[in-house]
Protein backbone atom coordinates (compact mmCIF):
# COMPACT_ATOMS: atom_id res chain seq x y z
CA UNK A 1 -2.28 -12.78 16.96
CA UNK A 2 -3.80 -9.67 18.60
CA UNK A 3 -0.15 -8.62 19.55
CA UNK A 4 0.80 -8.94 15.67
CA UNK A 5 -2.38 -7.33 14.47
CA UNK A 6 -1.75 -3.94 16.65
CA UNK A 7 1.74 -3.84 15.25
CA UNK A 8 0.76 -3.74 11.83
CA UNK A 9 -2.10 -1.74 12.28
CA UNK A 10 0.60 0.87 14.09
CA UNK A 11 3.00 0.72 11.18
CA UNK A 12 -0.17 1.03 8.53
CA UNK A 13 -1.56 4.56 10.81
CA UNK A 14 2.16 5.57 10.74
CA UNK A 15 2.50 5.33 6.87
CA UNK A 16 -0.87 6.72 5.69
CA UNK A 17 -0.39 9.60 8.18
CA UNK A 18 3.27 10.25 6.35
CA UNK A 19 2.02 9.92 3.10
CA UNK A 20 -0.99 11.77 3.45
CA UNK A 21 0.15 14.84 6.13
CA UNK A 22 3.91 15.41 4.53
CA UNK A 23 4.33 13.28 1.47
CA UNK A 24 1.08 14.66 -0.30
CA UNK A 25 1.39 18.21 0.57
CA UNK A 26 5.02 18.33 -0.23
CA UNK A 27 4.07 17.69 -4.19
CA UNK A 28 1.49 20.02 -4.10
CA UNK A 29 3.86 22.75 -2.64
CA UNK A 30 6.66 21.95 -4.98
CA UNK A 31 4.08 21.94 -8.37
CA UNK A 32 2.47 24.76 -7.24
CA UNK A 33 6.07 26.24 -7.07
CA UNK A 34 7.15 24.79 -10.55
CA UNK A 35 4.06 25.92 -11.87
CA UNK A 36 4.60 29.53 -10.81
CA UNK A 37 8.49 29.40 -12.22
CA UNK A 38 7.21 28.09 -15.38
CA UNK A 39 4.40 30.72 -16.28
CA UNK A 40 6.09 33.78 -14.45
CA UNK A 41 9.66 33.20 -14.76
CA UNK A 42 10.38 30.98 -17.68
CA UNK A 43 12.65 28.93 -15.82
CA UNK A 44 10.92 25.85 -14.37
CA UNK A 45 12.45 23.07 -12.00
CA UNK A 46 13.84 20.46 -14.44
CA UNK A 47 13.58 17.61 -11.43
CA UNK A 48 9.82 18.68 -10.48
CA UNK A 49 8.09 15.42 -12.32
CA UNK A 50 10.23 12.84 -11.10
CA UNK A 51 10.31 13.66 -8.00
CA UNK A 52 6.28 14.11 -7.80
CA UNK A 53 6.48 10.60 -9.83
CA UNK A 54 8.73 9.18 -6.95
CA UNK A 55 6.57 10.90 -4.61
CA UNK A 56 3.24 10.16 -6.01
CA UNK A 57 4.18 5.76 -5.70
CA UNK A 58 5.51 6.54 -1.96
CA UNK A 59 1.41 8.16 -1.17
CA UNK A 60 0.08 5.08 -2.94
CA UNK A 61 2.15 2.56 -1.43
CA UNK A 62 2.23 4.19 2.14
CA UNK A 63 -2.09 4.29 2.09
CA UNK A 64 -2.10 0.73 0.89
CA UNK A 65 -1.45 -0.62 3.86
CA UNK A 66 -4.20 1.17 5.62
CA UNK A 67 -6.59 0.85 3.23
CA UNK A 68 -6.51 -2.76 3.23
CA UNK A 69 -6.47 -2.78 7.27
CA UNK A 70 -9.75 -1.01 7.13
CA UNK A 71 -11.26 -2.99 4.89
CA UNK A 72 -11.04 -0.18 2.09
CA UNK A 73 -10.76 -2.06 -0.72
CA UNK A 74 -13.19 -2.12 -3.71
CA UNK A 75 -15.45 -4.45 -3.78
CA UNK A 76 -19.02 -5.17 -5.68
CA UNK A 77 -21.17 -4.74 -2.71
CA UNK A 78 -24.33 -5.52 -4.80
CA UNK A 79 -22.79 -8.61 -4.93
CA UNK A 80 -21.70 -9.69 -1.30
CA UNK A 81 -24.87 -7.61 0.18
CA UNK A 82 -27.15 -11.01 -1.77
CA UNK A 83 -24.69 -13.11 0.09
CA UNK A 84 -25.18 -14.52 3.09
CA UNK A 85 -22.41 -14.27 6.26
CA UNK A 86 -20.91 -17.39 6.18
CA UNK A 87 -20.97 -17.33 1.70
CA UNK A 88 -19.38 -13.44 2.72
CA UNK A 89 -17.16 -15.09 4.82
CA UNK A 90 -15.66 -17.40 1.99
CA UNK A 91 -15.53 -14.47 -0.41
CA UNK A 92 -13.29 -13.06 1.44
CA UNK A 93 -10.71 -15.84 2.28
CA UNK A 94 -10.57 -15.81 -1.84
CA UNK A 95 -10.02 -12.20 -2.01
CA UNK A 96 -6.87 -12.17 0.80
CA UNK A 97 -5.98 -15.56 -1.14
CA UNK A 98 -5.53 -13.41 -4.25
CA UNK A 99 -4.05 -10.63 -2.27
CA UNK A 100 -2.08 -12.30 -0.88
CA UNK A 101 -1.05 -14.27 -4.13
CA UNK A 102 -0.47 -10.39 -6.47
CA UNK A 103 1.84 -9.38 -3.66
CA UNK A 104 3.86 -12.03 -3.69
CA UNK A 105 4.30 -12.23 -7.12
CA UNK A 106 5.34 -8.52 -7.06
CA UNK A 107 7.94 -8.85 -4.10
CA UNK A 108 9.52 -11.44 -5.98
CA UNK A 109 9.56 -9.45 -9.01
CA UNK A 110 11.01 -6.55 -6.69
CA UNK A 111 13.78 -8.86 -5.12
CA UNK A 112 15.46 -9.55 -8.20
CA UNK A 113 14.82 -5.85 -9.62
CA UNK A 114 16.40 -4.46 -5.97
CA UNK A 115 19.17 -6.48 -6.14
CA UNK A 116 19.71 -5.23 -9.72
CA UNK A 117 19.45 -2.06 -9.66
CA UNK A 118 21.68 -2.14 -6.49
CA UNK A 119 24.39 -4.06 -7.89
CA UNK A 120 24.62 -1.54 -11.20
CA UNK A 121 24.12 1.59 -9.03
CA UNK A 122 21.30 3.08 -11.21
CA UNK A 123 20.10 6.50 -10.65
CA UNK A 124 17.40 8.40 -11.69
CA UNK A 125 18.04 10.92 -14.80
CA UNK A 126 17.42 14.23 -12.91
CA UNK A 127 17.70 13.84 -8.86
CA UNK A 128 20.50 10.91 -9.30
CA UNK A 129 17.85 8.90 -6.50
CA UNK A 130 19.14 5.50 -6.09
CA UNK A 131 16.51 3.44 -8.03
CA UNK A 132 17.03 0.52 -5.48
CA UNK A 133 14.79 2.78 -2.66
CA UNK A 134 12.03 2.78 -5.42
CA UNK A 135 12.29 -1.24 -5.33
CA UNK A 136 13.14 -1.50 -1.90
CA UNK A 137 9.79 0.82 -1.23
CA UNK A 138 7.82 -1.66 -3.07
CA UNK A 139 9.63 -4.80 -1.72
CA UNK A 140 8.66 -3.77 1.60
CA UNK A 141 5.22 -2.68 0.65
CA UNK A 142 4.90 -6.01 -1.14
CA UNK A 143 5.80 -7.93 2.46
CA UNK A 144 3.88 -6.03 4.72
CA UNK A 145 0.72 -6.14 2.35
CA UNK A 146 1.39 -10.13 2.28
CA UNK A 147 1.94 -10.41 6.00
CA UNK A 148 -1.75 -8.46 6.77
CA UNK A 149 -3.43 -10.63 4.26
CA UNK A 150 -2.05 -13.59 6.01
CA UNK A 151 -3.57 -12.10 8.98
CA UNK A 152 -6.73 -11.25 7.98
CA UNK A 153 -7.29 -14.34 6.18
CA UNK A 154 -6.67 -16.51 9.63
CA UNK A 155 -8.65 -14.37 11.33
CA UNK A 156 -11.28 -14.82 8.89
CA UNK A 157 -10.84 -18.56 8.72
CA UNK A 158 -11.39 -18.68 12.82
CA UNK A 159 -14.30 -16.73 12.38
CA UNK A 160 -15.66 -18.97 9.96
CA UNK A 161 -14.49 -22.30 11.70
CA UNK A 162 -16.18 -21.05 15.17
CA UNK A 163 -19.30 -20.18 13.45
CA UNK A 164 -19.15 -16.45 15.24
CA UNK A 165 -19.90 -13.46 12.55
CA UNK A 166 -17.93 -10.76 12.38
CA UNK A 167 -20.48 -8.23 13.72
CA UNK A 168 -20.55 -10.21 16.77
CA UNK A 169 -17.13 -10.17 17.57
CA UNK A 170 -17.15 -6.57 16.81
CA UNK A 171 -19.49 -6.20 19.78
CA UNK A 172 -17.98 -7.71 22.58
């Protein structure tokens, strides 16, 4: 399990890092650009907004991973800070239930909508981007979000089962 769980928490680093170091400042270069083209020159890119639309989905779905490794999500901590460790504990085996439960509802979604738009060939209007990548993106976002909840929820359940609190195993 440890094996698995330093995997994914390597291919979570390497996609926030992407998304955050080249991703991220790419749109910001390219508006800034677009912005100066439009207001100087009169003659903006026409392609600028979908690809900072494209762009925008591959920051959000490259942090996601991370996010959810860290135990970034958001949560009502007034709530779970009345709770005790073991109630805590439960919480969250419902919360990776349900995670687990939206994501793969939305890969299956993205399966048949991958397949689709691979078998037509669809492009975007502008950038002619195959719109498969978009599902594909989200496909595999979908299965590697699934995959961690699986993980975390085990993990959790062990916890739980062995009576240890997280804290504790934290400080070994």
């Amino acid at each position: 399990m440890k094996a698995l769980d330093k995997y994914f928490m390597w291919v979570a680093t390497a996609l926030d890092m992407i998304g955050g170091w080249l991703v991220l400042p790419a749109i910001t270069i390219l508006v800034m650009i677009d912005v100066v083209l439009r207001y100087v020159f009169n003659s903006p890119f026409i392609w600028t907004l979908e690809f900072s639309e494209w762009s925008l989905l591959l920051v959000f779905l490259f942090a996601l991973p991370e996010c959810t490794r860290v135990d970034g999500h958001v949560r009502m901590d007034l709530v779970t800070n009345l709770m005790t460790d073991r109630w805590r504990g439960i919480f969250s085996l419902a919360y990776f239930a349900v995670g687990f439960w939206i994501f793969y509802l939305l890969g299956r979604h993205e399966w048949d909508e991958f397949w689709f738009d691979y078998g037509f060939n669809r492009v975007t209007e502008f950038l002619e981007l195959p719109v498969w990548v978009h599902s594909f993106a989200i496909l595999t976002t979908s299965v590697l979000m699934g995959i961690l909840f699986l993980i975390r929820a085990i993990e959790r359940l062990l916890l739980i089962i062995s009576g240890v609190e997280p804290g504790e195993v934290e400080n070994q």
